[in-house]
C-alpha atoms as a PDB file:
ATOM      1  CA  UNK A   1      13.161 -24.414 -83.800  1.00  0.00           C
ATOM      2  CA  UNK A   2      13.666 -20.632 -83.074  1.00  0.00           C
ATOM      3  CA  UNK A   3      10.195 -20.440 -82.153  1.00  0.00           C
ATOM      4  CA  UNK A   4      10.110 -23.146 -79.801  1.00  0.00           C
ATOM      5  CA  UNK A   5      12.891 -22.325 -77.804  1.00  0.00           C
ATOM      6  CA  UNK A   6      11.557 -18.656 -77.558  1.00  0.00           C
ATOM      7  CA  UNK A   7       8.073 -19.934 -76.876  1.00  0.00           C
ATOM      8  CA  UNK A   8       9.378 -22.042 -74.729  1.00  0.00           C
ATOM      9  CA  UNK A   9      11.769 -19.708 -72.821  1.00  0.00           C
ATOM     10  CA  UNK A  10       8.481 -17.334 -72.702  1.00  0.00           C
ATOM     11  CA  UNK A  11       6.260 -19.512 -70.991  1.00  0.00           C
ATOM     12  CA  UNK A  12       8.946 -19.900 -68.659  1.00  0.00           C
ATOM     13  CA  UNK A  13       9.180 -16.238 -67.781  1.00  0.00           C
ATOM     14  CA  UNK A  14       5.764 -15.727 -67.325  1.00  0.00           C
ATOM     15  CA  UNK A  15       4.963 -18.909 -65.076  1.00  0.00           C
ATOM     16  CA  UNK A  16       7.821 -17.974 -62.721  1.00  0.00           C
ATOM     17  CA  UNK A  17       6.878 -14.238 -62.215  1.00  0.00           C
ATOM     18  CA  UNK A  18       5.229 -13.584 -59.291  1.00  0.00           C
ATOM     19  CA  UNK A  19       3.194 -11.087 -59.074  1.00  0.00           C
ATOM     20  CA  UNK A  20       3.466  -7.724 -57.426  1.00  0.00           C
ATOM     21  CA  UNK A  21       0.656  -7.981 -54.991  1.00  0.00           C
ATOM     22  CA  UNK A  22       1.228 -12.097 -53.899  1.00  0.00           C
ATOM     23  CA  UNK A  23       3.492 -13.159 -50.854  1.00  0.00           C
ATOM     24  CA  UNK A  24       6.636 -14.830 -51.267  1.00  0.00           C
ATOM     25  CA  UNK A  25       6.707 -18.319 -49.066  1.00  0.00           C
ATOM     26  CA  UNK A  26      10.388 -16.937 -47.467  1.00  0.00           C
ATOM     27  CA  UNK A  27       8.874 -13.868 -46.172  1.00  0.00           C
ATOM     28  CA  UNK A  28       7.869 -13.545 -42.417  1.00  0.00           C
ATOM     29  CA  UNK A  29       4.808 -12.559 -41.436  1.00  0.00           C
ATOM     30  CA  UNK A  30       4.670  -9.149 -39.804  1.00  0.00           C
ATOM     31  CA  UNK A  31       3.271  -8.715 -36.336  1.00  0.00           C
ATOM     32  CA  UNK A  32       2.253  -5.299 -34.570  1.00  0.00           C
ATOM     33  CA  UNK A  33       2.297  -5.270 -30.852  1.00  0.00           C
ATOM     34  CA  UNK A  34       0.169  -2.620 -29.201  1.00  0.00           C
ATOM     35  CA  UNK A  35       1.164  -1.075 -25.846  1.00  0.00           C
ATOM     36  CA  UNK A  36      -1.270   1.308 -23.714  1.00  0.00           C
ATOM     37  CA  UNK A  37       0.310   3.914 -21.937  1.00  0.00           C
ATOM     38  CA  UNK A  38      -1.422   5.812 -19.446  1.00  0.00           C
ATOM     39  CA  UNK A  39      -1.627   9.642 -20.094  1.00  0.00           C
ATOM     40  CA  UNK A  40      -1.094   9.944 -16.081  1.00  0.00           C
ATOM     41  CA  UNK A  41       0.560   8.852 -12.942  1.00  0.00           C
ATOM     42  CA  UNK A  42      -0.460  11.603 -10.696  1.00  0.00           C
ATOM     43  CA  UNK A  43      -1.504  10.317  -6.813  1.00  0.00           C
ATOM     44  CA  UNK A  44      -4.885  10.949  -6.294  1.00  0.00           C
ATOM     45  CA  UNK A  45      -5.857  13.431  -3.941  1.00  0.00           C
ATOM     46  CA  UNK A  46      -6.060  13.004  -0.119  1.00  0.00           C
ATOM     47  CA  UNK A  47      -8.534  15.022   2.062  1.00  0.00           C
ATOM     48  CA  UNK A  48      -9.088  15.334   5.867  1.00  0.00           C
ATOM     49  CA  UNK A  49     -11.592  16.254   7.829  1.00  0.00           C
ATOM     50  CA  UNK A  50     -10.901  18.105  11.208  1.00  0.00           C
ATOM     51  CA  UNK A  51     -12.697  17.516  14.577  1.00  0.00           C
ATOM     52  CA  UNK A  52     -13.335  21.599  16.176  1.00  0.00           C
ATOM     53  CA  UNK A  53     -14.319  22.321  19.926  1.00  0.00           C
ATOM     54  CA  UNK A  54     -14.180  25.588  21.521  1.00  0.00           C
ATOM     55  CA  UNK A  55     -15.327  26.728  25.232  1.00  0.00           C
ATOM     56  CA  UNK A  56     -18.925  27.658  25.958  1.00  0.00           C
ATOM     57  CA  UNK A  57     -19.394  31.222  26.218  1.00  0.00           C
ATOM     58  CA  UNK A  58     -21.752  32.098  29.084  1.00  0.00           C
ATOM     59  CA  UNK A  59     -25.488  33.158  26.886  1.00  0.00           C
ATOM     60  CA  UNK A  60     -24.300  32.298  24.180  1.00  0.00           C
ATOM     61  CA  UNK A  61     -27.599  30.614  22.265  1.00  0.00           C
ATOM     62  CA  UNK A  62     -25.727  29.793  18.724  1.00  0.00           C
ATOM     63  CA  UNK A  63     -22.473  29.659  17.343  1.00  0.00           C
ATOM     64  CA  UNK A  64     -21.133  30.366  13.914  1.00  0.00           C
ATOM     65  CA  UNK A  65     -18.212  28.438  12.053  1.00  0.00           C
ATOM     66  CA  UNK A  66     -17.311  29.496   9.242  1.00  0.00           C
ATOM     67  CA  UNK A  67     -14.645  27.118   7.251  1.00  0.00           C
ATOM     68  CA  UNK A  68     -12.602  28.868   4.771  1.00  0.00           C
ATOM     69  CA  UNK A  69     -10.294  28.083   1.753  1.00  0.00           C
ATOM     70  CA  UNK A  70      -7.064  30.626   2.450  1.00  0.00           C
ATOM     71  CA  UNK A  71      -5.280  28.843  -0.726  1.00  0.00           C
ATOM     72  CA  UNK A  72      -8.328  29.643  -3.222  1.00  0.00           C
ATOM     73  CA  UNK A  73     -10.190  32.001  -1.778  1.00  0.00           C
ATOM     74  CA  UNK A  74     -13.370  30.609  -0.662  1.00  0.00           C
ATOM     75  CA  UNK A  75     -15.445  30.203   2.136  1.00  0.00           C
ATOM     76  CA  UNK A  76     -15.666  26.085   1.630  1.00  0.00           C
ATOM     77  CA  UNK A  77     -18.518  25.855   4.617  1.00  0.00           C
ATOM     78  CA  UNK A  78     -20.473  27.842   7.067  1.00  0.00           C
ATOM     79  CA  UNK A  79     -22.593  26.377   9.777  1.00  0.00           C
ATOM     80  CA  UNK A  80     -24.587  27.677  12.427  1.00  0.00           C
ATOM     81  CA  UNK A  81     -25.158  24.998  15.554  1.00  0.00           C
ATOM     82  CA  UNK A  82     -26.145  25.862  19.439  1.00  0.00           C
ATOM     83  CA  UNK A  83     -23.129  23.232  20.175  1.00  0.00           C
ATOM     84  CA  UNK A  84     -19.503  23.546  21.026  1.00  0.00           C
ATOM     85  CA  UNK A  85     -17.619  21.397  18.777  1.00  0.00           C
ATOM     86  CA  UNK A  86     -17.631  21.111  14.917  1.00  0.00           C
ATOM     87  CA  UNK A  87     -16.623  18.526  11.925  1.00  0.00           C
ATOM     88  CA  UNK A  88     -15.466  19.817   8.944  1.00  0.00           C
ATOM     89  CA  UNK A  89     -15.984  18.427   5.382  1.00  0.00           C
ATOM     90  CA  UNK A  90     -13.106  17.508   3.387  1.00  0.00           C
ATOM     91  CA  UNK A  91     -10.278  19.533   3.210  1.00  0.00           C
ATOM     92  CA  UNK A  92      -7.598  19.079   0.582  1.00  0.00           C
ATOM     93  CA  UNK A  93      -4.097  17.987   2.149  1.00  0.00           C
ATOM     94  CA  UNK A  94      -1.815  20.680   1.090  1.00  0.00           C
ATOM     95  CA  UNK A  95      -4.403  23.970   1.190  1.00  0.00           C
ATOM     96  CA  UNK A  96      -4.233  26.840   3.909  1.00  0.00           C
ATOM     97  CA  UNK A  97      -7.205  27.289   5.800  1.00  0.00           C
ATOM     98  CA  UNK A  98      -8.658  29.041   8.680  1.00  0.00           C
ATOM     99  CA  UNK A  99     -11.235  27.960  10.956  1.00  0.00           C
ATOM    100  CA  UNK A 100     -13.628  30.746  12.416  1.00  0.00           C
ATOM    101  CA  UNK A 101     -15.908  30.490  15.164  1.00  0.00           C
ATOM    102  CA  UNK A 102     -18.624  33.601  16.530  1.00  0.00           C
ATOM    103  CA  UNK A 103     -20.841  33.308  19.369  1.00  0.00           C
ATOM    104  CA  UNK A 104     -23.751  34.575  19.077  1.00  0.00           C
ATOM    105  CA  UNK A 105     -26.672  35.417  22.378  1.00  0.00           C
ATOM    106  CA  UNK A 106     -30.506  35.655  21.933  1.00  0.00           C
ATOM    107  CA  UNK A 107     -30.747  38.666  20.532  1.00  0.00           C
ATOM    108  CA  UNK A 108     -28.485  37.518  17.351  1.00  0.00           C
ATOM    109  CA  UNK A 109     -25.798  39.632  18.725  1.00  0.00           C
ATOM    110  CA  UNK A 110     -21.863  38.723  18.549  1.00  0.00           C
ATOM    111  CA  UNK A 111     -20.815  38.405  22.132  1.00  0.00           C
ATOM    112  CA  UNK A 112     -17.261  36.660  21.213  1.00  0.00           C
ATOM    113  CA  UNK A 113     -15.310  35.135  18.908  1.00  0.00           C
ATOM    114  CA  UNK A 114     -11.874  33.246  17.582  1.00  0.00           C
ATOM    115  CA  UNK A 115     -10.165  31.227  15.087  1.00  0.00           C
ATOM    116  CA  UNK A 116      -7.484  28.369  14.293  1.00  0.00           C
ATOM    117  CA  UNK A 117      -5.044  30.829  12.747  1.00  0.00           C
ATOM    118  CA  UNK A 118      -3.730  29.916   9.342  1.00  0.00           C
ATOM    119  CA  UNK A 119      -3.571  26.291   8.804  1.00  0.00           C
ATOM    120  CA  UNK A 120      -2.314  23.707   6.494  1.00  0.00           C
ATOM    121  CA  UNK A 121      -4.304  20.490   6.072  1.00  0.00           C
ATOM    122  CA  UNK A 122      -2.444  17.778   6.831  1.00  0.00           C
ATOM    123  CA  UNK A 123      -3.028  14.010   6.897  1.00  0.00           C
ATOM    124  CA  UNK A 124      -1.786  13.482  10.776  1.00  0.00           C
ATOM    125  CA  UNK A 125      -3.739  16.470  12.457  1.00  0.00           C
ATOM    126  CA  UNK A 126      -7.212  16.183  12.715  1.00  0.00           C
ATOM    127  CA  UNK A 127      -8.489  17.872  15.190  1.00  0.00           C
ATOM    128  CA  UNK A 128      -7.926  21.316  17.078  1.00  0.00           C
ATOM    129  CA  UNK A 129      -9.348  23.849  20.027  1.00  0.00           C
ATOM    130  CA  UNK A 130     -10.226  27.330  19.857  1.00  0.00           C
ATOM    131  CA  UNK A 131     -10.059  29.698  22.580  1.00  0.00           C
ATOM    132  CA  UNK A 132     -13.171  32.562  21.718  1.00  0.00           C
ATOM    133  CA  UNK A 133     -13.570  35.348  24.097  1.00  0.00           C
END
């Protein structure tokens, strides 16, 4: 009778061990929630482009306008035209520039010249006049 009760007890054990690797029916299943975060929330960057006329300068047959980048030190643009005015590319709001205009006669010679001065770009100016004697 021994036996029986200690066979009996046995199978007992081993049919209500669960084993190491199964899931228990009381346990919740586990859920992972992913969230992106962006690496960044810089504003993007803003640019203007300025509108430049200057006077006529009596012979004068070209002028020169040279655009350049005070901040980074860099002519951005150069352009040589027989007109009086002048449209920049993009400048970056926030960066010093200067604005240079030389006349030139016939004979490729510099008869006058001027500039803007030290500038900042900003958003609400976009255009200016330069005097060049």
């Amino acid at each position: 009778m021994k036996k029986l009760i200690t066979g009996i007890a046995a199978l007992a054990i081993m049919t209500s061990a669960v084993p190491a690797f199964a899931k228990e029916a009381q346990q919740a299943p586990t859920t992972t929630v992913s969230t992106k975060i962006s690496a960044s929330n810089k504003a993007l960057a803003s640019y203007v482009r300025m509108y430049v006329d200057w006077n006529d300068v009596p012979n004068a047959e070209t002028y020169e306008v040279s655009v350049t980048n005070l901040t980074d030190s860099y002519v951005y643009e150069r352009n040589r035209r027989a007109t009086s005015d002048f449209t920049t590319g993009d400048l970056y709001v926030g960066k010093n520039f200067i604005i240079s205009v030389v006349a030139y006669d016939k004979n490729s010679n510099t008869i006058a010249s001027g500039n803007t001065g030290v500038f900042q770009a900003k958003e609400n100016v976009t255009s200016t006049y330069i005097w060049i004697r």
